[in-house]
Every structure is written in C-alpha cells, then in structure tokens.
N, C-alpha and C. Protein backbone atom coordinates (compact mmCIF):
# COMPACT_ATOMS: atom_id res chain seq x y z
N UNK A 1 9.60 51.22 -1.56
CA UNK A 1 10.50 52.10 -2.25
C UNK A 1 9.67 53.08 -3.06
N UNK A 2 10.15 54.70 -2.88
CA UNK A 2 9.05 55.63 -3.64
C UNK A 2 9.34 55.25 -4.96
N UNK A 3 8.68 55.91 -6.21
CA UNK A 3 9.02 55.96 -7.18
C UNK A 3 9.78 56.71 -7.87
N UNK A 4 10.58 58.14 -6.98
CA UNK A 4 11.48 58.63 -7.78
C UNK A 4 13.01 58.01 -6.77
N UNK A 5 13.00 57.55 -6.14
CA UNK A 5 13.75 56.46 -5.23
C UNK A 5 14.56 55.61 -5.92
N UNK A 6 13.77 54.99 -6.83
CA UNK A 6 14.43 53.65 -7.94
C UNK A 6 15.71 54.37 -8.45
N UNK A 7 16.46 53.63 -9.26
CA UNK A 7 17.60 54.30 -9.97
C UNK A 7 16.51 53.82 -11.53
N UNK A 8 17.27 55.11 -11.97
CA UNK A 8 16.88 55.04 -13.53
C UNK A 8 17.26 53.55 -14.16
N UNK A 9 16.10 53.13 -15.32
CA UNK A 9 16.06 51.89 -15.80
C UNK A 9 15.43 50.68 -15.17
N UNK A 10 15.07 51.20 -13.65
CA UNK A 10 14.75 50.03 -12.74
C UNK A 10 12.89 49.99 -12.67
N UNK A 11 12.27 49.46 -13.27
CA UNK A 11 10.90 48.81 -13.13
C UNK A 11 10.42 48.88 -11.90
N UNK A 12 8.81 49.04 -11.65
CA UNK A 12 8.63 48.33 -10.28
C UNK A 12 8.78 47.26 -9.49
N UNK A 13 9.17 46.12 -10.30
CA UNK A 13 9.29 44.85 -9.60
C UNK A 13 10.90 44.75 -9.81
N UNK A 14 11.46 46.19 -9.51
CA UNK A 14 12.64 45.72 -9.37
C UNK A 14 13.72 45.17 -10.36
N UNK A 15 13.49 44.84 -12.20
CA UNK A 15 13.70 44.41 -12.82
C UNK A 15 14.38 45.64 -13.84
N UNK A 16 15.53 45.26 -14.27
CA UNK A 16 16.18 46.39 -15.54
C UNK A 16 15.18 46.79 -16.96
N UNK A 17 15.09 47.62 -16.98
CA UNK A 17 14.14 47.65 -18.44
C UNK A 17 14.77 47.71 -19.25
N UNK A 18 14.04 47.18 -20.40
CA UNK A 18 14.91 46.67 -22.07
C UNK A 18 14.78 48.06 -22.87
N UNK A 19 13.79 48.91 -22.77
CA UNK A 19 14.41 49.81 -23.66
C UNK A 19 14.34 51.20 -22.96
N UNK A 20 15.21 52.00 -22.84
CA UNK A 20 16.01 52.87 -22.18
C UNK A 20 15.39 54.60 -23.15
N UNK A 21 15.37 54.27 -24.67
CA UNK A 21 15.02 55.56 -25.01
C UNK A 21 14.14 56.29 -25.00
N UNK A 22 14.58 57.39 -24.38
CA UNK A 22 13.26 58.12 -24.44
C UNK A 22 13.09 58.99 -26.16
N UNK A 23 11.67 58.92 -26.29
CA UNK A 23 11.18 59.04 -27.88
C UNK A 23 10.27 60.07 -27.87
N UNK A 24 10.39 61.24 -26.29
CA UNK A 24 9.85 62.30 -26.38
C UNK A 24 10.73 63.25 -25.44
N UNK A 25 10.80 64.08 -25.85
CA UNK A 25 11.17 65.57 -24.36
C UNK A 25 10.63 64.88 -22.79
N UNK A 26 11.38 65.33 -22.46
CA UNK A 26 10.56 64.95 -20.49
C UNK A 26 9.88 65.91 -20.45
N UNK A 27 9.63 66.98 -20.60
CA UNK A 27 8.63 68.22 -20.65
C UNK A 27 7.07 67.60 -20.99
N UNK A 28 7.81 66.99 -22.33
CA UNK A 28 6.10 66.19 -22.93
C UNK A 28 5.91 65.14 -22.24
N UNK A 29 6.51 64.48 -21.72
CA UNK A 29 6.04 63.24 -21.19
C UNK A 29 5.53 63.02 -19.68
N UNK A 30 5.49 63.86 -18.89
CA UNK A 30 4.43 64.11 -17.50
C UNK A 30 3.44 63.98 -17.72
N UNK A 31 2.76 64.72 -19.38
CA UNK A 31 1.63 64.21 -19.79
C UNK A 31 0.60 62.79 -19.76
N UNK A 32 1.73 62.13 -19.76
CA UNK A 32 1.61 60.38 -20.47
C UNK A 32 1.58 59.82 -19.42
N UNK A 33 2.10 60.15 -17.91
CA UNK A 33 2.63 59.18 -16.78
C UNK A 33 1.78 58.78 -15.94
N UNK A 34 2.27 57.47 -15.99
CA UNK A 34 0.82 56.94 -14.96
C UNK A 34 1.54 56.63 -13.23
N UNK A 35 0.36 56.83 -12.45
CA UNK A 35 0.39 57.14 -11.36
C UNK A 35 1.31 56.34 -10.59
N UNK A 36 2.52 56.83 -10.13
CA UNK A 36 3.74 56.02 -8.98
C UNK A 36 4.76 55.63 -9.89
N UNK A 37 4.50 56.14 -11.65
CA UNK A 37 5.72 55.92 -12.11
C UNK A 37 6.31 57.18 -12.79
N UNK A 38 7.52 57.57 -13.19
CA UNK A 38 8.29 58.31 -13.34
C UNK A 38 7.61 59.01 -14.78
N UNK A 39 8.26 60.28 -14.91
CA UNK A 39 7.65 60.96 -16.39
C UNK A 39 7.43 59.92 -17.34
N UNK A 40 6.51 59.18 -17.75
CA UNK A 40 6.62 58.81 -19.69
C UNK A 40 6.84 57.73 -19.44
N UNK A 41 8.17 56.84 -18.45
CA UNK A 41 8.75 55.71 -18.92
C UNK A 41 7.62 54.53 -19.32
N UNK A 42 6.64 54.58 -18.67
CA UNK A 42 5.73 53.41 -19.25
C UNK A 42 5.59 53.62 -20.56
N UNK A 43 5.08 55.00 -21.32
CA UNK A 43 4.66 55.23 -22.91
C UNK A 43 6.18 55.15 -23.68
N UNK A 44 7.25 55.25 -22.88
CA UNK A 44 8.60 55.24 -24.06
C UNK A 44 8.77 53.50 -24.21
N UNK A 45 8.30 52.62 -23.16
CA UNK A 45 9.03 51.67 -22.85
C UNK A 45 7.68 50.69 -24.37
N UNK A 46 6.14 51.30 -24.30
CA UNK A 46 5.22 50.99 -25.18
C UNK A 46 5.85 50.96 -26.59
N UNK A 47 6.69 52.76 -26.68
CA UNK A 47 6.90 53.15 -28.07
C UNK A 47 7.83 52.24 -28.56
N UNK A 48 8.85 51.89 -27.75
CA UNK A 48 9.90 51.83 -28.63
C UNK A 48 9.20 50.03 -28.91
N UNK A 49 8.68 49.38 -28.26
CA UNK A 49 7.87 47.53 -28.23
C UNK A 49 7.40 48.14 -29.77
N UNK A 50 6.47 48.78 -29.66
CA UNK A 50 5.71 49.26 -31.13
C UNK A 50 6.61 49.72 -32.38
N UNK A 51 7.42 50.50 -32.13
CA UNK A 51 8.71 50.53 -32.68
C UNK A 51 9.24 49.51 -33.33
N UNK A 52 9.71 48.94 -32.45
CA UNK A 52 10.49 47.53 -33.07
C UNK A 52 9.05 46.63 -33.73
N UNK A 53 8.51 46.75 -33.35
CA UNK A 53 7.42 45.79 -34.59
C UNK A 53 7.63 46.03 -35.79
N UNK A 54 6.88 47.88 -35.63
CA UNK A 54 7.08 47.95 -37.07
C UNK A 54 8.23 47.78 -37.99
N UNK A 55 9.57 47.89 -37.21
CA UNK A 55 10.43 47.62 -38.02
C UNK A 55 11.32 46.53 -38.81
N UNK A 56 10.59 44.99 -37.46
CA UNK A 56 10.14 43.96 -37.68
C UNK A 56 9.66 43.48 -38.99
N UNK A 57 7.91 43.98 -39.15
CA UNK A 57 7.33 44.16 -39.84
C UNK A 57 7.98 44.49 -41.71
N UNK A 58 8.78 45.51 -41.12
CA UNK A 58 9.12 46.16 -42.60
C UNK A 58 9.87 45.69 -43.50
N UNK A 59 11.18 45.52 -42.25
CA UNK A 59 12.19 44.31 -43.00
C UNK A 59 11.58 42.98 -43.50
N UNK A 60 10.74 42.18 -42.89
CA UNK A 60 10.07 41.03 -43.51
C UNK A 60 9.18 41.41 -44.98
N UNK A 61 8.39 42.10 -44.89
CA UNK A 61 7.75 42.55 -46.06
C UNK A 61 9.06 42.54 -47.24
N UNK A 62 10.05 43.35 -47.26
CA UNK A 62 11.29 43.82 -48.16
C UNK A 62 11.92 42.54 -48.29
N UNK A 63 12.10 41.42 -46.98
CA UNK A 63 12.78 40.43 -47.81
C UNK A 63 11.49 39.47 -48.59
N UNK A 64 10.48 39.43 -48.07
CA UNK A 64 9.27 38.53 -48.66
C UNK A 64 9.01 39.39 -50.71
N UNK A 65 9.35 39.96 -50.76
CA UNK A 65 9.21 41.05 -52.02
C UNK A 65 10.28 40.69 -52.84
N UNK A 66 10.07 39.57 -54.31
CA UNK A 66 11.25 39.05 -54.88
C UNK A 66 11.82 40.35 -55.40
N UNK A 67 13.29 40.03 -55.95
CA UNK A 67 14.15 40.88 -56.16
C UNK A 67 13.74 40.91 -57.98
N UNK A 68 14.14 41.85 -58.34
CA UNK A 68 13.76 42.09 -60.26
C UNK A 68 14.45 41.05 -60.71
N UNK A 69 15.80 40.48 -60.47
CA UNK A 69 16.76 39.23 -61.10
C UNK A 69 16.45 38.27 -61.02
N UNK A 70 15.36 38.06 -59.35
CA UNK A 70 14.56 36.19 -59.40
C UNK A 70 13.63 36.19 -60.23
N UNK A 71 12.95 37.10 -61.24
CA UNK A 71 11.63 37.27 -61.88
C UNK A 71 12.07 36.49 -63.29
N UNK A 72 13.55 36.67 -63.52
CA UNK A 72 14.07 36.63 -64.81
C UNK A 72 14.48 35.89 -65.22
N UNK A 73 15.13 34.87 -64.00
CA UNK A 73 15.80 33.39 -64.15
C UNK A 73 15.15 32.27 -65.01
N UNK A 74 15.20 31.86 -66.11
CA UNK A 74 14.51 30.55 -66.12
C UNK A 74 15.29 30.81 -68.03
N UNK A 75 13.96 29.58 -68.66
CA UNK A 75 14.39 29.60 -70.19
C UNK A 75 13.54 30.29 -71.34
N UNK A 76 13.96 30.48 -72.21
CA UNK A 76 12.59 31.33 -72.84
C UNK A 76 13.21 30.60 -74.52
N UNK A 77 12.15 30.42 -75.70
CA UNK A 77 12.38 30.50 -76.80
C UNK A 77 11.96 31.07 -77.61
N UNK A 78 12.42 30.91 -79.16
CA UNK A 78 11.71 31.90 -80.17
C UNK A 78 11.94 30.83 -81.41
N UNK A 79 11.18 30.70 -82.10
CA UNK A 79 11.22 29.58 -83.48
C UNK A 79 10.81 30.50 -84.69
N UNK A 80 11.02 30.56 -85.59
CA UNK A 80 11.18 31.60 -87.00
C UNK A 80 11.14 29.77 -88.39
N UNK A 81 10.38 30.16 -89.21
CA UNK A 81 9.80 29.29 -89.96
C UNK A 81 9.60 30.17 -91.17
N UNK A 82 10.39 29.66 -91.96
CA UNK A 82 10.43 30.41 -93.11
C UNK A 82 10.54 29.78 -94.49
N UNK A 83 9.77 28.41 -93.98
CA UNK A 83 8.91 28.19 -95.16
C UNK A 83 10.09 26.87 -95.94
N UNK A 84 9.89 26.98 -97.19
CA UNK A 84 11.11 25.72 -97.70
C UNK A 84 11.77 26.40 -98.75
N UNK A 85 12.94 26.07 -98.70
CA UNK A 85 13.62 26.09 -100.10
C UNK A 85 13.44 25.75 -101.55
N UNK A 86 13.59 26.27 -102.68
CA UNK A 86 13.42 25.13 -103.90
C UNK A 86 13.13 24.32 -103.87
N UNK A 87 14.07 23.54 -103.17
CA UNK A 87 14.81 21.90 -103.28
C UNK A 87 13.91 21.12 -102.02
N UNK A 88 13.15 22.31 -101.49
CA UNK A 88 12.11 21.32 -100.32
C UNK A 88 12.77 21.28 -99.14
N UNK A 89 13.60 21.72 -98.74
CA UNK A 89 14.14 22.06 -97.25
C UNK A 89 13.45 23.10 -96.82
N UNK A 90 13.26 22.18 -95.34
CA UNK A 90 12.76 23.45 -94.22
C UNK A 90 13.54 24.03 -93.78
N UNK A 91 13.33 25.88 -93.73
CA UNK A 91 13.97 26.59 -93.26
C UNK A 91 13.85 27.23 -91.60
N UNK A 92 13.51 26.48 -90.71
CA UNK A 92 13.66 26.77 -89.66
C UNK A 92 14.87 27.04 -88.65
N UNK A 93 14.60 28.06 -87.71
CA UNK A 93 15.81 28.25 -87.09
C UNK A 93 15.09 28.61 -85.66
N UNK A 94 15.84 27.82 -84.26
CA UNK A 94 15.51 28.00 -83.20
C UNK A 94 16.39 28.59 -82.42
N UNK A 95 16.16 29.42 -81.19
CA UNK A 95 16.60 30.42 -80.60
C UNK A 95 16.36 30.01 -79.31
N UNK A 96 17.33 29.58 -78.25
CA UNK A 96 17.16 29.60 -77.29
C UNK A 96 17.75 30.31 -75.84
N UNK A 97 17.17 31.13 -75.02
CA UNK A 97 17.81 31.63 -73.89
C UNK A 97 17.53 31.40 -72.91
N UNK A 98 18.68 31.06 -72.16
CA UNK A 98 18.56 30.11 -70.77
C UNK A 98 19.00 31.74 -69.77
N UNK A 99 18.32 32.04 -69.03
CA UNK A 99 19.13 33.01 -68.01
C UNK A 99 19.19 32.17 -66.30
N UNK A 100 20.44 32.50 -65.68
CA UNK A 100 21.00 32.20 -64.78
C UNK A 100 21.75 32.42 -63.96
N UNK A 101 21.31 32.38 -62.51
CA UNK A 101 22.90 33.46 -61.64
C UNK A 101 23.57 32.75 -61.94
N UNK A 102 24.62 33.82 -61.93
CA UNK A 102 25.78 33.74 -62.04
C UNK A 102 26.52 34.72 -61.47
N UNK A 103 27.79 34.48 -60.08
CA UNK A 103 27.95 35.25 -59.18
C UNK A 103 27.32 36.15 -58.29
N UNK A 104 27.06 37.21 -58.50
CA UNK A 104 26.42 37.88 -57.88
C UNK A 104 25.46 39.07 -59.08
N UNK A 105 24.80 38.60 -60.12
CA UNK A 105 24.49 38.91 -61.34
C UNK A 105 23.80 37.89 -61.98
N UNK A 106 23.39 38.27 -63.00
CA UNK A 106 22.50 37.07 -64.18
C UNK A 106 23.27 36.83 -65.46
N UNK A 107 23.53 35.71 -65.87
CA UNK A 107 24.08 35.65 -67.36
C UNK A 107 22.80 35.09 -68.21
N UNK A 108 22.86 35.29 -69.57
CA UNK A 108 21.99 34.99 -70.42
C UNK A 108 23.07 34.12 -71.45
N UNK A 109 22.55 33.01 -72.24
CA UNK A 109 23.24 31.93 -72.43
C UNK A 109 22.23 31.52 -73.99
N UNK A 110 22.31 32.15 -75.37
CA UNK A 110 21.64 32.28 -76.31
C UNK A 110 22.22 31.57 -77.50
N UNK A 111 21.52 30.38 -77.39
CA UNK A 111 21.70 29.65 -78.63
C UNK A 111 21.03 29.48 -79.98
N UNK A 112 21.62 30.24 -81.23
CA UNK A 112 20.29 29.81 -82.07
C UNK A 112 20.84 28.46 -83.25
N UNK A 113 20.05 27.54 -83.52
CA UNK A 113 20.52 26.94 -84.50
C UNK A 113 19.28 26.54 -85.65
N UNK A 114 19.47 26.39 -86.84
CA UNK A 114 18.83 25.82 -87.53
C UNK A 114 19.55 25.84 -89.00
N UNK A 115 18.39 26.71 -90.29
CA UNK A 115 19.25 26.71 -91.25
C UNK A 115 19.89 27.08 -91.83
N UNK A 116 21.31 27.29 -92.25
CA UNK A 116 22.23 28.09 -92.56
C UNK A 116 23.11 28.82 -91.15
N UNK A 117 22.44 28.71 -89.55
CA UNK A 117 22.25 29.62 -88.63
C UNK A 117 23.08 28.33 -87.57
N UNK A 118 24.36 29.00 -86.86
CA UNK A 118 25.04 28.36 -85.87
C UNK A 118 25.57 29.53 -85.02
N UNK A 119 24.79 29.38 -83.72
CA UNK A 119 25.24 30.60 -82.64
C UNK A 119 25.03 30.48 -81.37
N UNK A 120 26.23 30.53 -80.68
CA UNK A 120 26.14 30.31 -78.77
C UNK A 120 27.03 31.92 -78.59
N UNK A 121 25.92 32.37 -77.41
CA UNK A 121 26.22 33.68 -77.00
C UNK A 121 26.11 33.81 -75.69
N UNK A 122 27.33 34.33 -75.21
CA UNK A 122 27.24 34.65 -73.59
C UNK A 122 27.18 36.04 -73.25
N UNK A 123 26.56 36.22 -72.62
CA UNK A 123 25.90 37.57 -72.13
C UNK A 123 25.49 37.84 -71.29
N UNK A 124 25.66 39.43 -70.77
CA UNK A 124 25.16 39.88 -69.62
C UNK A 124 23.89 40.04 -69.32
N UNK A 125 23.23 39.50 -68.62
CA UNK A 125 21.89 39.92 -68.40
C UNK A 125 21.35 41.03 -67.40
N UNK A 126 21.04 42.07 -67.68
CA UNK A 126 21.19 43.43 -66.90
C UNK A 126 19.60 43.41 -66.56
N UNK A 127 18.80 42.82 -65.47
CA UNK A 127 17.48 42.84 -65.20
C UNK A 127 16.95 44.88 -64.39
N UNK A 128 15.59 45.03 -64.46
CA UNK A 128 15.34 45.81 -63.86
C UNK A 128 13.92 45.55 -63.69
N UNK A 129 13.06 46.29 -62.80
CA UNK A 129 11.37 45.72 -62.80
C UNK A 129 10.40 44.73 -63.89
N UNK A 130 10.68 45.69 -65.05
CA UNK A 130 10.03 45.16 -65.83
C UNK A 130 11.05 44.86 -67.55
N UNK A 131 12.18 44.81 -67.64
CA UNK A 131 13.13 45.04 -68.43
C UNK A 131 14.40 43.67 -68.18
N UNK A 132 14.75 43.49 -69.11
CA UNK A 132 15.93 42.48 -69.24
C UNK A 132 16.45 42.47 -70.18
N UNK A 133 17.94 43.25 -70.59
CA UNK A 133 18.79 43.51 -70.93
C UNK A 133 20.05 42.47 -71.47
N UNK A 134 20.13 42.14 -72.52
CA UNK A 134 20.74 40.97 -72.67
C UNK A 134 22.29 41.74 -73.81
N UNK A 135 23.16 42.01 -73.08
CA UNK A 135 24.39 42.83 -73.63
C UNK A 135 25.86 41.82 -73.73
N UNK A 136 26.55 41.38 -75.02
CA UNK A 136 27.20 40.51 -75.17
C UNK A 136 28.41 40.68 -74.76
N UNK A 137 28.91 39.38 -74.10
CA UNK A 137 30.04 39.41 -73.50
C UNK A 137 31.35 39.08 -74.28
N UNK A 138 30.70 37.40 -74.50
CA UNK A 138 31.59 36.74 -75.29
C UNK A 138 31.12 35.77 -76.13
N UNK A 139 31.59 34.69 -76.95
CA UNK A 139 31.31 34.11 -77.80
C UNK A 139 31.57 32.17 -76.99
N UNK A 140 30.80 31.38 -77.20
CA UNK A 140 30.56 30.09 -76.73
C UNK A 140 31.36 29.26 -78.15
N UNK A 141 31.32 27.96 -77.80
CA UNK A 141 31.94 27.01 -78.58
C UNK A 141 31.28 26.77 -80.31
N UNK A 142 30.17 27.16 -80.46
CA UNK A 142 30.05 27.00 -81.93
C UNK A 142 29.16 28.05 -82.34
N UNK A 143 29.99 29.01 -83.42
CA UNK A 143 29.62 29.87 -83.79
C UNK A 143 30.03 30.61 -85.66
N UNK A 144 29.20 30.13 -86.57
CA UNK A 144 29.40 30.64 -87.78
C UNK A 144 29.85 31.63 -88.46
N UNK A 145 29.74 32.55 -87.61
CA UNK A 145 30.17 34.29 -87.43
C UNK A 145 30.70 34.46 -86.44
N UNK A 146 31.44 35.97 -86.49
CA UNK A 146 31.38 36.45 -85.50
C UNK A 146 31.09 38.50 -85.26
N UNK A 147 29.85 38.56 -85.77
CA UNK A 147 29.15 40.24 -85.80
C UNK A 147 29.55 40.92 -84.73
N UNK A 148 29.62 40.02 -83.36
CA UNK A 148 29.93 41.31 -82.83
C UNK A 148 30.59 41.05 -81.16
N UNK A 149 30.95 42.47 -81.02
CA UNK A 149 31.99 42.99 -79.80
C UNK A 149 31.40 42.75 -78.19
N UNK A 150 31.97 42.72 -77.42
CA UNK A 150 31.61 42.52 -75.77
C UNK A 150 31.12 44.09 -76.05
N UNK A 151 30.05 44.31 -75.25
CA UNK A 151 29.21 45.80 -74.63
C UNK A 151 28.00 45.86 -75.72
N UNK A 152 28.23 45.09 -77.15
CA UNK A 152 26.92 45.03 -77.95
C UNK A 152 25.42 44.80 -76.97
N UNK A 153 24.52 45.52 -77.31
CA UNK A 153 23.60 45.13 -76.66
C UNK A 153 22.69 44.54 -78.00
N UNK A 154 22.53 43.28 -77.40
CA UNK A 154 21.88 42.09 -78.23
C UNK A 154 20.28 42.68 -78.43
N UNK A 155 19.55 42.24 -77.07
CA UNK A 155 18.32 42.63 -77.54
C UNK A 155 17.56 43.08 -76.20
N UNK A 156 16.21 42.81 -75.90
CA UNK A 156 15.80 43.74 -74.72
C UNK A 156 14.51 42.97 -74.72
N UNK A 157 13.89 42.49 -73.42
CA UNK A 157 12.76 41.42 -72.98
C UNK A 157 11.82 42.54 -72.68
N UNK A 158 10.84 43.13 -72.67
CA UNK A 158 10.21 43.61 -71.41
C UNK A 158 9.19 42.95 -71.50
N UNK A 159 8.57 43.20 -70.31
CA UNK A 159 6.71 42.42 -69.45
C UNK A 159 6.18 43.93 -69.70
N UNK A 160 4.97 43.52 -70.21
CA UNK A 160 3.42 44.14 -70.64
C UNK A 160 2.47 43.73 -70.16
N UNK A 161 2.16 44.28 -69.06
CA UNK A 161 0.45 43.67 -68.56
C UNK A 161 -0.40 44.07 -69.58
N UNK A 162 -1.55 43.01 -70.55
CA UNK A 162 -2.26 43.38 -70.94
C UNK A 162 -3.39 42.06 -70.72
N UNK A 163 -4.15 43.02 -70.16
CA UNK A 163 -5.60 42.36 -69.24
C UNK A 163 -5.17 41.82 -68.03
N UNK A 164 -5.02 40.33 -68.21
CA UNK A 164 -4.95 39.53 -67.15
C UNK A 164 -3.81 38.53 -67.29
N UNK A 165 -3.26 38.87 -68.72
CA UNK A 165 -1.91 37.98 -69.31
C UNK A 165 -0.85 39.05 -68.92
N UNK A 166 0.54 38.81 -69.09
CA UNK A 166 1.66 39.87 -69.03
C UNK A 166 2.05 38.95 -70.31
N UNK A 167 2.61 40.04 -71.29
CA UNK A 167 2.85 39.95 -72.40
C UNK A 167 4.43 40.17 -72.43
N UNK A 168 5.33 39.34 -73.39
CA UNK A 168 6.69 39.35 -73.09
C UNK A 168 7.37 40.21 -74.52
N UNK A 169 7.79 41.23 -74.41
CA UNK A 169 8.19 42.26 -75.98
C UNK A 169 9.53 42.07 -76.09
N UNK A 170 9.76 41.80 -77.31
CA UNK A 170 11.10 41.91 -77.39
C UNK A 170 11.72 43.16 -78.59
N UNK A 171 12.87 43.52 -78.42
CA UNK A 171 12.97 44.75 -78.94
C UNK A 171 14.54 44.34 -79.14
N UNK A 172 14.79 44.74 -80.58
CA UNK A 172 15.99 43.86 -81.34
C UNK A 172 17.33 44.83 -81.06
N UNK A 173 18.18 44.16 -80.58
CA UNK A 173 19.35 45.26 -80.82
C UNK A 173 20.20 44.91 -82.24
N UNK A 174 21.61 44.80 -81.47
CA UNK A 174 22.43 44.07 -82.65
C UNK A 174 22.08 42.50 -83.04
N UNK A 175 21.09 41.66 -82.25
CA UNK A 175 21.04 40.37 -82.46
C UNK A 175 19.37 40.61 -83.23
N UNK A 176 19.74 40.00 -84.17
CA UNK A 176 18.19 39.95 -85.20
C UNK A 176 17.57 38.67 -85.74
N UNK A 177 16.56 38.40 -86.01
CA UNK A 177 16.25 37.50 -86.78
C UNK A 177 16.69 37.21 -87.79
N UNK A 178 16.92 36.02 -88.43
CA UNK A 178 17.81 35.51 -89.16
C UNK A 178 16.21 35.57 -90.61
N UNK A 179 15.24 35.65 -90.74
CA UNK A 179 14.27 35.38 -91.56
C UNK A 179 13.76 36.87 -91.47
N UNK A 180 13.72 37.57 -92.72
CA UNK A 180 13.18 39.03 -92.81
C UNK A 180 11.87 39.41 -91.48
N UNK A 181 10.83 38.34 -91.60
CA UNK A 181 9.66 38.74 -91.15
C UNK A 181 9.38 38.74 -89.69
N UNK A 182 10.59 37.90 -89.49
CA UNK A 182 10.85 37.92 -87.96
C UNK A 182 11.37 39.10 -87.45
N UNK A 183 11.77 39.99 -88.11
CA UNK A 183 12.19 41.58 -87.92
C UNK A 183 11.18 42.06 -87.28
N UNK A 184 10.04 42.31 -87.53
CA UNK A 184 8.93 42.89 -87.12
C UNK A 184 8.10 42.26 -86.04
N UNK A 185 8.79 41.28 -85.58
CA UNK A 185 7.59 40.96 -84.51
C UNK A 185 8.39 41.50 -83.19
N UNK A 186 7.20 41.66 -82.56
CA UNK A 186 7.44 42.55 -81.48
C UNK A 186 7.14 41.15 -80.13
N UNK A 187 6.32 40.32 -80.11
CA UNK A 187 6.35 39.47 -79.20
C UNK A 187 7.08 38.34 -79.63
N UNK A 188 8.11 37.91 -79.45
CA UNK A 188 8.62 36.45 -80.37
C UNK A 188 9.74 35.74 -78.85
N UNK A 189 10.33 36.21 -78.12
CA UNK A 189 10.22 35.13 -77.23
C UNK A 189 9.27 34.92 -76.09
N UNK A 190 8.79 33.26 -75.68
CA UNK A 190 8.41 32.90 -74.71
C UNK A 190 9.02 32.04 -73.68
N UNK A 191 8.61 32.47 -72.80
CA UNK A 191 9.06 32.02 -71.36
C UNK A 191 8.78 30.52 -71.17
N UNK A 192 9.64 29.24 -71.18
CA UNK A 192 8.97 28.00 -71.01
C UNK A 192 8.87 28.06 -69.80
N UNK A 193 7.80 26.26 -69.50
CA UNK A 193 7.40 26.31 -68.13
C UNK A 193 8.36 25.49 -67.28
C-alpha cells in the first residue's frame, strides 16, 4: 500500500493513530517528513507525546506544591507574665490558637485564659502565602466580655525568613494583650510542634 494510499490517521502497520493534531501548517511540515510517510505526521504524532508530558508534568508539580491554607493548620501559643500582685498572685495569662479546616476554608479557634482574663473566639482564618488573617466571627462558650463584632479583624500572623529560621510576627488588631508590655512585641505567638 503507497503512502498517500492509507486513509488519514492510519499508521504504517495499519494501526489508528492516537493523536490526530496537527501542531503546524502542512506547508511547514514537508519539511519534517520522513521518507514513505505523509507531510509531518511522524513530528505532529512526536509533538503532541511531548506535549502531553509536559502537561503531565505541570499539573503534578501544581498539585505536589502545598496550598497557602495547609501551611497554616496546626496550634500556636502566646504566654504574657506580668509578674505578681501585692498579695503575691501570679499574673499570667495564656493564649491559645488552634487553626483548622473547616468546610472549604480555615477557622481559627482562640482561647485566652488566666488572670482576671476569660476568652473563646471563633474566627475566620483568611490565609495567603505568607499572612494569616484571623477576623472574628463569633463568640464560644466562656467569655468575660464581649469587645467585639463579627468582621473585627483580631490580629494578623505573618512568616519572616530571617537567616535560616522563619520568624512568626504578629501584628495586633482589635484583639490585644491583656498586660501593657505585651503591646509591643512584635513576635509573641509560636507555632507548637
């Protein structure tokens, strides 16, 4: 059987070929053709094999590449020590945030307790690369106060590479330290293990 004889799609051994597009002009592709087969089809039938790799390739890389929200999941604390009272009481107060999917999103789950200090906070956790956004929703089962409204934005996590550590900043919104000096710190929660 000659080679312009075959019906289009048909191989030399007679067999249907898997990929059909051509990925150049037929003008350009006489260039490419090897001897007893038709314009190109051997180099289109190469491109599109190479083709699909790379695109293979690409999609795996993108799902292997965690998402900014799996970076964020876990528990983090903050402890504020402010020394004793008159009367010899310690004034400590602990702060804890648990973040966690939830639906198709992250909630942040912020408990602080110690002295004088009773607070469960549910909140949105709004992640981005290097940023985590902790904006209040609603109020949990034990709470001494109540300061503030759903859309408050509480406070703000970010990651700092510095050297070979990533450094965790926190940046105060409406939710503050309960001990003056804790105002000013700029690193005060950590990430447990």
């Amino acid at each position: 059987m000659a080679s312009d004889a075959r019906p289009p799609g048909v191989g030399r051994a007679g067999k249907k070929a898997t990929c059909l597009v051509p990925l150049f002009p037929p003008r350009l592709m006489h260039r490419f053709r090897a001897p007893g087969t038709r314009a190109g089809h051997g180099l289109s039938y190469l491109l599109c094999a190479l083709l699909g790799a790379a695109l293979s390739a690409g999609a795996a890389a993108q799902k292997s590449k965690p998402e900014p929200a799996a970076d964020w999941v876990g528990r983090y604390s903050f402890s504020e020590d402010g020394g004793r009272t008159v009367g010899g009481s310690a004034i400590l107060i602990t702060h804890e945030l648990t973040v966690k999917r939830q639906g198709g999103g992250l909630e942040g789950h912020l408990v602080s307790n110690g002295y004088q200090t009773s607070a469960d906070l549910i909140c949105d956790a709004r992640p981005d690369a290097t940023r985590l956004r902790l904006v209040f929703r609603k109020y949990g089962e034990s709470n001494l106060s109540r300061p503030y409204q759903s859309g408050d934005l509480l406070l703000t996590l970010t990651r700092r590479k510095r050297g070979r550590r990533t450094e965790l900043r926190t940046t105060w919104g409406k939710f503050e330290p309960a001990i003056e000096s804790g105002k000013k710190l700029r690193v005060a929660f950590r990430r447990e293990p």
